[in-house]
Protein backbone atom coordinates (compact mmCIF):
# COMPACT_ATOMS: atom_id res chain seq x y z
CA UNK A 1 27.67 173.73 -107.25
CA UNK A 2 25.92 170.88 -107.76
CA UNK A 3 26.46 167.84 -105.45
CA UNK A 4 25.29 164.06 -106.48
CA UNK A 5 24.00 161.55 -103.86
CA UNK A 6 24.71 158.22 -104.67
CA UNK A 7 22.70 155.38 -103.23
CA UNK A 8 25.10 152.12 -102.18
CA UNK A 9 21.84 149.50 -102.21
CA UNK A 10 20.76 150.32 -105.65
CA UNK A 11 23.86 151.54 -107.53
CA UNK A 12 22.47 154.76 -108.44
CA UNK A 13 23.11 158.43 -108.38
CA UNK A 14 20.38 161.65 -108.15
CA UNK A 15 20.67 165.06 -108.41
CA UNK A 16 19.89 166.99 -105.51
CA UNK A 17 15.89 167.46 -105.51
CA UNK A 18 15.20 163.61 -106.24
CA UNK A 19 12.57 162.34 -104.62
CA UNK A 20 13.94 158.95 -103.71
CA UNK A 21 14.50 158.65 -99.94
CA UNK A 22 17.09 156.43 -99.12
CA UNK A 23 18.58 156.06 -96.09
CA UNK A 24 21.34 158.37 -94.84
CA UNK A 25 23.92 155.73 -93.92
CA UNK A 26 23.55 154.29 -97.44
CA UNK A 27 24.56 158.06 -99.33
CA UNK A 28 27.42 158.72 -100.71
CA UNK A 29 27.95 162.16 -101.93
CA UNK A 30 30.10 162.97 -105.39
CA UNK A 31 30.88 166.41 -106.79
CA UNK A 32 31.05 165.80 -110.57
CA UNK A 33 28.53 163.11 -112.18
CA UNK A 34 31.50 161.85 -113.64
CA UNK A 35 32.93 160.57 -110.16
CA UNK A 36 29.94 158.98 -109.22
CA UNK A 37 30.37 156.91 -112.57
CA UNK A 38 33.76 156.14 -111.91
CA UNK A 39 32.71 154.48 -108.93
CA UNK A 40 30.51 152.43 -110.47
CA UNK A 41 26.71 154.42 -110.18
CA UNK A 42 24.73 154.89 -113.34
CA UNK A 43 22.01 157.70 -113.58
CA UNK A 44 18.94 158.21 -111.96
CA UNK A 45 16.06 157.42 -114.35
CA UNK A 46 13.54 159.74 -112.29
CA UNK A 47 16.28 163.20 -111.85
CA UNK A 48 18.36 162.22 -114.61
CA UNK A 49 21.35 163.93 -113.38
CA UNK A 50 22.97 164.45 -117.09
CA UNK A 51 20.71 167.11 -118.11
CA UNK A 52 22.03 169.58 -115.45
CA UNK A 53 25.08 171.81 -114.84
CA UNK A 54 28.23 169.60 -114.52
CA UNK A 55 30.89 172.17 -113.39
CA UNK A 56 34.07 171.53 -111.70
CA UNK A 57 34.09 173.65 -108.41
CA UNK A 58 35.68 176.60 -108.51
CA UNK A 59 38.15 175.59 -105.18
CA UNK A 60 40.39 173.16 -107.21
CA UNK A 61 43.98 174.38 -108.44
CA UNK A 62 44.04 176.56 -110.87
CA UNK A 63 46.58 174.01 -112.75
CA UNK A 64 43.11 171.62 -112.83
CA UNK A 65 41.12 173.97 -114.16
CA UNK A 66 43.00 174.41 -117.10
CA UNK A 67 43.50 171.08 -117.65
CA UNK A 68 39.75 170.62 -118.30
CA UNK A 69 39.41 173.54 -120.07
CA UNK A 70 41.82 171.94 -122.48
CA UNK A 71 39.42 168.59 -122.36
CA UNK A 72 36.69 170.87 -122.85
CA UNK A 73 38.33 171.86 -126.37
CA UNK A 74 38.64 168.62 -127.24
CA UNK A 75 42.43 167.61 -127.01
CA UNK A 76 41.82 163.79 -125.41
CA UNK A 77 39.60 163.11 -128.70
CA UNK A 78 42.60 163.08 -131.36
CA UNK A 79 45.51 162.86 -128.21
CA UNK A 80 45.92 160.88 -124.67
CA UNK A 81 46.91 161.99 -120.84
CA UNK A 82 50.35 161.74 -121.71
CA UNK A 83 49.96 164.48 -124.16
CA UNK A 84 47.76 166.68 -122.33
CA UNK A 85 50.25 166.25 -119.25
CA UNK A 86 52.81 167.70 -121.65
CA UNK A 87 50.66 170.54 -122.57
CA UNK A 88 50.57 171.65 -118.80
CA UNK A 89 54.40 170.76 -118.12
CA UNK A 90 53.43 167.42 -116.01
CA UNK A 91 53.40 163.51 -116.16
CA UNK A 92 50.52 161.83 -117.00
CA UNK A 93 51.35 160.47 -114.07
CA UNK A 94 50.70 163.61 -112.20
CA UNK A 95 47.74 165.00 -113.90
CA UNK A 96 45.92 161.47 -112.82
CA UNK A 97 46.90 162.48 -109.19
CA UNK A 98 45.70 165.88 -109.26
CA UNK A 99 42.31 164.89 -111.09
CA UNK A 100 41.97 161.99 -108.56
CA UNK A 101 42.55 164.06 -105.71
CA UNK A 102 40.53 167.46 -106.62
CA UNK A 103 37.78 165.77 -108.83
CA UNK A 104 37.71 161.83 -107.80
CA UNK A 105 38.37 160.64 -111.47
CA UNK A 106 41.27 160.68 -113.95
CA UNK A 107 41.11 163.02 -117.19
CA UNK A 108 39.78 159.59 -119.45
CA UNK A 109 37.01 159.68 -117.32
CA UNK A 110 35.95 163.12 -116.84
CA UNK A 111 35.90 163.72 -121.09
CA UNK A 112 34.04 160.60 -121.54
CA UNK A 113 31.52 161.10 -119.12
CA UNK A 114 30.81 164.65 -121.04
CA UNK A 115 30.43 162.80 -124.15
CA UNK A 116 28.30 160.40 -123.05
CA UNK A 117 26.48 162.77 -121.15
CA UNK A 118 26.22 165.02 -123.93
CA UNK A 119 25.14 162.59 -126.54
CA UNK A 120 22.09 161.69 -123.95
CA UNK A 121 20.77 165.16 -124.34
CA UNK A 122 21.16 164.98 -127.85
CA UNK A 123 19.06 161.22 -127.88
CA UNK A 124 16.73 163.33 -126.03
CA UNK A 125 16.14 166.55 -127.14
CA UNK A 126 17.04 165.98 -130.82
CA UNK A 127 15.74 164.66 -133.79
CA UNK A 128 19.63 163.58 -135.04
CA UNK A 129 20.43 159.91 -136.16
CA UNK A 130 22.14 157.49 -133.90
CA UNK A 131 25.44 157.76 -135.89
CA UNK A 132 25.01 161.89 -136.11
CA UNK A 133 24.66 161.82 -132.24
CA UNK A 134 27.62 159.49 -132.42
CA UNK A 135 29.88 161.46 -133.68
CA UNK A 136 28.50 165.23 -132.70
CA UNK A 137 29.62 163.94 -129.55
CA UNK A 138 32.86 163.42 -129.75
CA UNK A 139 33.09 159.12 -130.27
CA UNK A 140 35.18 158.04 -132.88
CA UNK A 141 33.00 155.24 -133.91
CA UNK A 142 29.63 153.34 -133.32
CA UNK A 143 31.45 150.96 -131.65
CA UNK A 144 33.10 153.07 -128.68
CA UNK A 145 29.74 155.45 -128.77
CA UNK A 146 27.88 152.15 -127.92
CA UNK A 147 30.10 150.62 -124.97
CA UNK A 148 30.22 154.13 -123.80
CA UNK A 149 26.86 154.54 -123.52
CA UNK A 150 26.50 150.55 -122.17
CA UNK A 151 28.98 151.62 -119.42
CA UNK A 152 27.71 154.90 -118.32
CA UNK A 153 23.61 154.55 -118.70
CA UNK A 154 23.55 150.53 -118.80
CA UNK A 155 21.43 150.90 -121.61
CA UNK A 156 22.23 151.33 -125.93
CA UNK A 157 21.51 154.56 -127.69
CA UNK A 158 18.22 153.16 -129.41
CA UNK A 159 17.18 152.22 -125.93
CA UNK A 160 17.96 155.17 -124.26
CA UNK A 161 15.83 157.61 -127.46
CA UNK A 162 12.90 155.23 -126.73
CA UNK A 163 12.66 156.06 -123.37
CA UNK A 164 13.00 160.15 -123.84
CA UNK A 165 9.93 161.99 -122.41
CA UNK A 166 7.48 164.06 -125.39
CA UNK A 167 8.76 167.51 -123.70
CA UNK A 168 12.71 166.99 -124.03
CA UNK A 169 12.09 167.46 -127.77
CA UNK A 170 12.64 170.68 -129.05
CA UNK A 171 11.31 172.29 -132.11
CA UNK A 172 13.87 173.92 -134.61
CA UNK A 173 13.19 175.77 -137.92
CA UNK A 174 16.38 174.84 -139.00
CA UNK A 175 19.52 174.58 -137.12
CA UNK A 176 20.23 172.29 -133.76
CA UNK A 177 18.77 173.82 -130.79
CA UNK A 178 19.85 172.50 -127.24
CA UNK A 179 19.17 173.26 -123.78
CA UNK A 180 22.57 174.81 -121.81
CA UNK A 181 21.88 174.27 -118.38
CA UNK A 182 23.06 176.28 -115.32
CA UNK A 183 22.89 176.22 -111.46
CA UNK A 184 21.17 179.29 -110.84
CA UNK A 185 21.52 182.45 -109.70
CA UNK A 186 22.53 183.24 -113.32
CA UNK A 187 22.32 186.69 -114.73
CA UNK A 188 21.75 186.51 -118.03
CA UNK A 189 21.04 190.15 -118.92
CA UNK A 190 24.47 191.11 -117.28
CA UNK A 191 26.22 188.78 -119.86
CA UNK A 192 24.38 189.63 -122.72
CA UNK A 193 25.06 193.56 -122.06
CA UNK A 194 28.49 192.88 -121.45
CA UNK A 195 29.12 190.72 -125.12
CA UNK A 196 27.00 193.98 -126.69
CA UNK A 197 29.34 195.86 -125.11
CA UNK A 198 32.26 194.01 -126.09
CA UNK A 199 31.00 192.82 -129.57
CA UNK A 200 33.08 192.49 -132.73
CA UNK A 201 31.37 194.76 -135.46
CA UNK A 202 30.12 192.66 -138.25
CA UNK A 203 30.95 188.76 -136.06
CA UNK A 204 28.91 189.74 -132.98
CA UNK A 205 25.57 190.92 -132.40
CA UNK A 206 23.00 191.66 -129.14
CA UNK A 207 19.60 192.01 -130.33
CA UNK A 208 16.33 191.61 -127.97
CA UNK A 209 18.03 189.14 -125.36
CA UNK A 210 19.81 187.42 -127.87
CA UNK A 211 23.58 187.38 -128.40
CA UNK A 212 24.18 185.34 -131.81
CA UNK A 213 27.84 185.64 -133.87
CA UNK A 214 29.20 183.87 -137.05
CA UNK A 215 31.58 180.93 -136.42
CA UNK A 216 34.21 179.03 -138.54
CA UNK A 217 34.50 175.26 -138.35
CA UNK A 218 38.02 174.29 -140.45
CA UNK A 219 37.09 177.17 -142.98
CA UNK A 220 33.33 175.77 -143.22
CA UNK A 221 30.87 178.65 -141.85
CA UNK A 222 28.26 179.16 -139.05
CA UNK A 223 25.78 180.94 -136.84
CA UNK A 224 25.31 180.26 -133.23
CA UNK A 225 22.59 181.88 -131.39
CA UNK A 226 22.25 181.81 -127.09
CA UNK A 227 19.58 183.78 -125.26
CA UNK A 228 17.57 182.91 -122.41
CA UNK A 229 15.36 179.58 -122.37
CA UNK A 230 14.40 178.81 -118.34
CA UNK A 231 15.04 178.84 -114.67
CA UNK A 232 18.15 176.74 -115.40
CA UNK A 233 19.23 176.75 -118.58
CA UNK A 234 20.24 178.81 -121.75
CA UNK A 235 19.08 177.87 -125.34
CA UNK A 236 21.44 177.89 -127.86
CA UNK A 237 20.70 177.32 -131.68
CA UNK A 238 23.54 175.84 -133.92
CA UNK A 239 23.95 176.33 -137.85
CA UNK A 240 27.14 173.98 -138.28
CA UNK A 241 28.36 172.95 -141.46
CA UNK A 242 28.30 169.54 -140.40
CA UNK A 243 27.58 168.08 -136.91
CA UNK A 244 30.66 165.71 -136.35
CA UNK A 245 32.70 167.16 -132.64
CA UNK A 246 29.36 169.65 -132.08
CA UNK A 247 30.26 168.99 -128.94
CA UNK A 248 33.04 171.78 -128.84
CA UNK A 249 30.98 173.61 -130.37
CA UNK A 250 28.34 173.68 -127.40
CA UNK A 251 30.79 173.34 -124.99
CA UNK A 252 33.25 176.61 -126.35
CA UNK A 253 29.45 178.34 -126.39
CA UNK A 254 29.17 177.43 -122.40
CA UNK A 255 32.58 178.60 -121.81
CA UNK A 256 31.72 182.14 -123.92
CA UNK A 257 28.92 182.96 -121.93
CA UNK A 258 30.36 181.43 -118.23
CA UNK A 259 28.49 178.54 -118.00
CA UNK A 260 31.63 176.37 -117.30
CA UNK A 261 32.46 177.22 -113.45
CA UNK A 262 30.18 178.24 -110.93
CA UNK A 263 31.34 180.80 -108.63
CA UNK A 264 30.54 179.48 -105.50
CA UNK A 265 33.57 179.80 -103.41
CA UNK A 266 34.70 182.88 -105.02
CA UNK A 267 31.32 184.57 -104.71
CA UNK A 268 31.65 183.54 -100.89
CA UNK A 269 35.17 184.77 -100.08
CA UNK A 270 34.60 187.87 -101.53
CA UNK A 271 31.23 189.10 -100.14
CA UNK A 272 32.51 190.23 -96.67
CA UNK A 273 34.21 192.72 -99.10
CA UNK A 274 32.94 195.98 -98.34
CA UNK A 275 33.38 197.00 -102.17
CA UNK A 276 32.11 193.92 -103.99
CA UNK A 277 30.04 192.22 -101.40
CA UNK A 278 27.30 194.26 -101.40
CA UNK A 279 27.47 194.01 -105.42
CA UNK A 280 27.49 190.59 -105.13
CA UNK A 281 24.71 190.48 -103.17
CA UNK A 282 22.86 193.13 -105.18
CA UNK A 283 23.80 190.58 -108.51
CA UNK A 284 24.30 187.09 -107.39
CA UNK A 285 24.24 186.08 -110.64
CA UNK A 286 26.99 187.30 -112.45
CA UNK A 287 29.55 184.99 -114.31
CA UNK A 288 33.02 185.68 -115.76
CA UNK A 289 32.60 185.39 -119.52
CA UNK A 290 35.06 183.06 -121.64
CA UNK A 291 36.21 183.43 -125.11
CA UNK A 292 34.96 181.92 -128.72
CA UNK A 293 38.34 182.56 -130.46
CA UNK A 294 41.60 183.30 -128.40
CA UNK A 295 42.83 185.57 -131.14
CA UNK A 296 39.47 187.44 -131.49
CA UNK A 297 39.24 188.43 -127.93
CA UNK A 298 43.28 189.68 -127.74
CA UNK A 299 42.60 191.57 -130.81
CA UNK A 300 39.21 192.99 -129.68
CA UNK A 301 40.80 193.87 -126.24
CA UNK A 302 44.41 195.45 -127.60
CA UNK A 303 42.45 197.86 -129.94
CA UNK A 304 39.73 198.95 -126.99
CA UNK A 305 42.46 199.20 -124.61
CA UNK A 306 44.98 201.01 -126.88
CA UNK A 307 47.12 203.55 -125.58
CA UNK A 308 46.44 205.27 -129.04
CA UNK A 309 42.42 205.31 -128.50
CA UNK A 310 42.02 205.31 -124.75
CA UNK A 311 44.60 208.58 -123.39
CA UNK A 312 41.89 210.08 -121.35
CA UNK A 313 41.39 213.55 -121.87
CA UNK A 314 43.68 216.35 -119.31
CA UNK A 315 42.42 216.41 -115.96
CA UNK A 316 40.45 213.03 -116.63
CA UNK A 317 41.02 210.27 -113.85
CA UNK A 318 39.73 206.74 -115.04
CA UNK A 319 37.14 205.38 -111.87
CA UNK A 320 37.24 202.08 -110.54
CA UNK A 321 35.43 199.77 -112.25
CA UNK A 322 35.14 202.08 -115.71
CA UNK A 323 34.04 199.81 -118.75
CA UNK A 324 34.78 199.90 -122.27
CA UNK A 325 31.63 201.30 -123.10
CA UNK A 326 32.66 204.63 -120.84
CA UNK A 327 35.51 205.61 -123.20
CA UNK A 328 35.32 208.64 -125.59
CA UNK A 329 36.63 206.53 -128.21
CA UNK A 330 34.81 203.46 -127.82
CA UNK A 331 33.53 204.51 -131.37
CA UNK A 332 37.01 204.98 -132.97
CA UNK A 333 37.72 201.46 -131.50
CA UNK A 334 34.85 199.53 -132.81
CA UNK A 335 35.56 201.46 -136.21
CA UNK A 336 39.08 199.70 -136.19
CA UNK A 337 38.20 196.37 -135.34
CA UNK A 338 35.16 196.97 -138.11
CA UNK A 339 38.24 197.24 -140.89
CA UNK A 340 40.34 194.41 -139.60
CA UNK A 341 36.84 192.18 -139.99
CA UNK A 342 36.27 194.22 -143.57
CA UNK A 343 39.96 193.38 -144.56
CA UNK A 344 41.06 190.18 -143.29
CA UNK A 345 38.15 188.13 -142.40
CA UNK A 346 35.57 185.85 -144.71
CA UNK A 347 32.58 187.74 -145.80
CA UNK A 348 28.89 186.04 -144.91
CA UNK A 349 26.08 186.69 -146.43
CA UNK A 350 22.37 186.91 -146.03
CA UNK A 351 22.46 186.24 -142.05
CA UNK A 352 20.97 189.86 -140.74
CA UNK A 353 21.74 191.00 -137.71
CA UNK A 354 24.27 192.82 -138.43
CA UNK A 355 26.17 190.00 -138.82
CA UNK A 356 28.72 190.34 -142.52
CA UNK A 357 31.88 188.57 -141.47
CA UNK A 358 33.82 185.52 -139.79
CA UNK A 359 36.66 186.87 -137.68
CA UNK A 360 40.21 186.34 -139.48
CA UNK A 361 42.93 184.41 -138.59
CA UNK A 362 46.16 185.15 -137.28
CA UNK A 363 47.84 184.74 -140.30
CA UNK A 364 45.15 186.71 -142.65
CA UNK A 365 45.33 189.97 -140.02
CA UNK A 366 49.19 189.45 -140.32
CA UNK A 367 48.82 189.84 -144.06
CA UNK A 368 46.44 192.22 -144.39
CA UNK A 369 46.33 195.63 -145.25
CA UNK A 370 45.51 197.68 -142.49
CA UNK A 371 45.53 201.43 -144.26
CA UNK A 372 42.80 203.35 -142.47
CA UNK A 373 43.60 202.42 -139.29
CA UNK A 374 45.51 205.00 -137.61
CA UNK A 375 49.36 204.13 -137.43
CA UNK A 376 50.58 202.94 -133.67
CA UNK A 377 47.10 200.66 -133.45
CA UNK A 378 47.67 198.97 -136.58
CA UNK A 379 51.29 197.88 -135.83
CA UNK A 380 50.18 196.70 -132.62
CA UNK A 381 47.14 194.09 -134.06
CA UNK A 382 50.11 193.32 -136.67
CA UNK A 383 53.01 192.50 -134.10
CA UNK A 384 50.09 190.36 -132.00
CA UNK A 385 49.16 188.76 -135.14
CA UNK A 386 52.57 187.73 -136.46
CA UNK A 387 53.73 186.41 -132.84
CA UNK A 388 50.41 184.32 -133.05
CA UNK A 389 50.73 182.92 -136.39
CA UNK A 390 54.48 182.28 -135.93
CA UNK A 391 53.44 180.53 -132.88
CA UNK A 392 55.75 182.92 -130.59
CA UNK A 393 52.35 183.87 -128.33
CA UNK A 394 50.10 181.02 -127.34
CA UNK A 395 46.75 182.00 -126.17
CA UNK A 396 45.95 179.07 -125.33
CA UNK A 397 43.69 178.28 -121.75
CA UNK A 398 46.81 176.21 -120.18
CA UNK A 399 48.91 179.50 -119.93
CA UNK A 400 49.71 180.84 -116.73
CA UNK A 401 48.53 184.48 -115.62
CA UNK A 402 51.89 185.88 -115.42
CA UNK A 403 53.37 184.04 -118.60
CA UNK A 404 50.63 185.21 -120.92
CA UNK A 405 50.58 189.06 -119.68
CA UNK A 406 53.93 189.39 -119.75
CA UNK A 407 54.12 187.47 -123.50
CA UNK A 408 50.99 189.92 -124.62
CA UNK A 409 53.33 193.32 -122.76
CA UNK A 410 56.16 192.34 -124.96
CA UNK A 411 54.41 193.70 -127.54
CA UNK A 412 54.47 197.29 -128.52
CA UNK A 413 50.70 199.25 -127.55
CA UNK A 414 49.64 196.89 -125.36
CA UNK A 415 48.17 198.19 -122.35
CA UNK A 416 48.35 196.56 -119.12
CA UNK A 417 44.58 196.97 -118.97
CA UNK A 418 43.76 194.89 -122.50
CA UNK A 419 46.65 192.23 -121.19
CA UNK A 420 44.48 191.68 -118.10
CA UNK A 421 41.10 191.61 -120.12
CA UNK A 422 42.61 188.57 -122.72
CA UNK A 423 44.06 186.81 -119.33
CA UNK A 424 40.22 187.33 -118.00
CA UNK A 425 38.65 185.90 -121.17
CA UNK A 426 41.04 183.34 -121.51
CA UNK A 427 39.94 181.31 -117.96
CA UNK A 428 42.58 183.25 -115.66
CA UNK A 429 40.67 183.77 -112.30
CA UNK A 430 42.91 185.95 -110.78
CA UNK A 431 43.31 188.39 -113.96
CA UNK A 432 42.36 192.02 -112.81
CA UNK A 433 41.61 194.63 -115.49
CA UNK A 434 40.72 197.23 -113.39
CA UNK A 435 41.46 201.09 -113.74
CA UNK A 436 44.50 202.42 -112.10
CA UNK A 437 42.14 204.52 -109.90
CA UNK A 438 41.05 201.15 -108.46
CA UNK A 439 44.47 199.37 -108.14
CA UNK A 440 45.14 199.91 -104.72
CA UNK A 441 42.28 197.56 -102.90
CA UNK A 442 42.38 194.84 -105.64
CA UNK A 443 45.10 192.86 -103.62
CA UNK A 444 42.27 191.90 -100.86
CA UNK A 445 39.95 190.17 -103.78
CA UNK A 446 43.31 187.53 -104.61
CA UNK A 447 42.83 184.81 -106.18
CA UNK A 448 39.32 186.07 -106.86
CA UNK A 449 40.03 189.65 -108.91
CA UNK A 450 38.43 188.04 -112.60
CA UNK A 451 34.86 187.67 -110.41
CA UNK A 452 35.55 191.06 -108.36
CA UNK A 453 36.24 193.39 -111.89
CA UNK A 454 33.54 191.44 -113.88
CA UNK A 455 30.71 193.11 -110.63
CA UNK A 456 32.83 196.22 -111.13
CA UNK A 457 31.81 196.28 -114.70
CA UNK A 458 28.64 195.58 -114.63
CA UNK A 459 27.92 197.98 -112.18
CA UNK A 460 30.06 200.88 -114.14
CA UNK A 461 27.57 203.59 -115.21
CA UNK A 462 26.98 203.22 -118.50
């Protein structure tokens, strides 16, 4: 996690490693950038504290965290605190509290310090126009992009592109590419092995280090493309249709590949474990991976996890920690979820990779004809796809653990194990899709089990 030191004398804030020395009794020390700024600092010109991980710690209430995973998607750019509050079943009142009191500024604050600190790495590292950086960042006009900037950096957007440094830039043949950064220890090759393990035939696609998967903006179609770039950071290149709110775009890619939360507290409660400490300490670096599309990941875990497709074999006892890519008929699986993309969703062409299809919508798997798929699974993805598209199932990030598994078990086929896997992908920390053979010392790992089965997984033999 990283923590800011802000100096009272000069009004600014550093990330840790600066090599300004000021004087103990004049630090103040902020978790989130974002807090610092609400106080009043602006950003180090030396450490420039906006181009590294800004997580919220992983110790705040779960109620929190979902609250900014909802800012993440972008629901205070078109909306305000009193209807994200009603989202989460609270005052806006009461959301301010909680945001005060766990990160040390209210919900306005935290998403317009991640504009602002996004469109700074785009001034930087990008050859975009003012206005493009504008609004890829989330601003609704010049005019708010500008004081926004004014506030945060004390400085306008031409001012702030004049003073980038020659290596921020980065070359692209085509396509925005931008630095993600991390805290390290990240393991990358754990989270790329567990997306090719996970991928959607025809969306998805692991090749050489790099995951990449087709996307679709309001109908309009795209590529994104993350594999490793650094110590501390990711690389992720963008085809958009247009750039206006890339923002989510970068920021639903962080959340995919675990980028948004650091596991810091979790990682330390858990390794006096004597099951998934000493994997912890054997893999530091492993993240709990998020979701592009909601309705992708339930349908991608119902069919792997069917009852239908997954009855192990007589005599065969499921061992703790088993992965996907164990089952006998992971192949039967990935040849189901390779029709529903064939059927339902929008055909690409010309990409490579493997890569032929956008994933449907609710409403287009709902109407689809699913022939070829054998008879239990495909009334299963149908029942989850009409109670999405009727708007009976939200799978949205602000649903509780219990409420969404027990909405996604009220449907016929699906498996406690695949209702645990979409609470996993969907931000729930305490989701635990592990094996039956492993239920029994999963209770010790609360509220911890998402971090405890992703270790078990990637240490699963394979």
């Amino acid at each position: 996690m990283t923590t800011y030191s802000a100096v009272r004398t000069t009004g600014i804030y550093c990330r840790p490693g600066c090599g300004a020395k000021p004087l103990a009794e004049n630090v103040r020390t902020f978790e989130l950038a974002a807090a610092a700024e609400a106080e009043g600092y602006r950003a180090c010109l030396r450490c420039r504290p906006y181009r590294v991980a800004g997580t919220v710690a992983d110790d705040a209430p779960e109620l929190v965290c979902r609250a900014v995973q909802l800012i993440i998607a972008g629901v205070l750019d078109d909306a305000d605190e009193v209807a994200l509050g009603a989202q989460l079943g609270m005052s806006a009142r009461h959301l301010r509290r909680l945001f005060n009191d766990h990160l040390g500024v209210t919900p306005d604050q935290f998403a317009r310090s991640r504009r602002a600190h996004f469109a700074r790495r785009l001034l930087d590292d990008s050859e975009l126009t003012i206005a493009d950086v504008a609004f890829a960042s989330g601003f609704g006009s010049l005019r708010q992009f500008n004081r926004a900037m004014r506030e945060v950096f004390r400085a306008t957007p031409r001012e702030l592109r004049d003073r980038r440094r020659r290596t921020d830039r980065l070359a692209a043949d085509g396509g925005l590419v931008l630095r993600m950064p991390f805290t390290p220890p990240y393991d990358w090759d754990a989270m790329a092995g567990f997306l090719a393990r996970n991928a959607v035939p025809g969306v998805e696609s692991v090749q050489g280090g790099v995951y990449r998967r087709t996307i679709a903006l309001d109908g309009a179609l795209g590529l994104l493309e993350i594999g490793p770039g650094g110590v501390d950071h990711l690389l992720l290149k963008a085809h958009l249709p247009y750039w206006e709110g890339a923002i989510h775009v970068v920021e639903r890619a962080g959340c995919l590949v675990g980028l948004t939360t650091e596991p810091v507290l979790a990682a330390a409660q858990l390794a006096a474990d004597p099951v998934i400490g000493p994997l912890i300490e054997a893999r530091p670096g492993i993240r709990v991976p998020g979701a592009w599309g909601p309705f992708e990941v339930a349908v991608q875990a119902v069919v792997t996890h069917h009852p239908a497709l997954t009855r192990p074999s007589p005599g065969e006892r499921p061992h703790a920690g088993s992965s996907q890519g164990d089952r006998p008929a992971l192949t039967e699986a990935r040849e189901v979820l390779a029709r529903v993309v064939e059927v339902a969703g929008t055909q690409v062409d010309g990409l490579g990779f493997g890569l032929t299809h956008a994933f449907p919508s609710a409403e287009s798997v709902a109407e689809a004809d699913l022939s070829g798929i054998p008879g239990e699974v495909a009334r299963t993805i149908k029942a989850l796809a009409h109670e999405v598209a009727l708007g009976n199932l939200s799978l949205a990030a602000c649903a509780p653990l219990e409420e969404l598994t027990g909405a996604l078990l009220a449907i016929d086929g699906v498996s406690e194990e695949a209702a645990q896997w979409v609470a996993l992908r969907l931000g729930a920390r305490d989701a635990s899709p592990i094996t039956k053979g492993a239920r029994e010392p999963d209770e010790a790992w609360r509220p911890w089990r998402a971090l405890a089965a992703m270790h078990l997984e990637a240490a699963a033999p394979r």
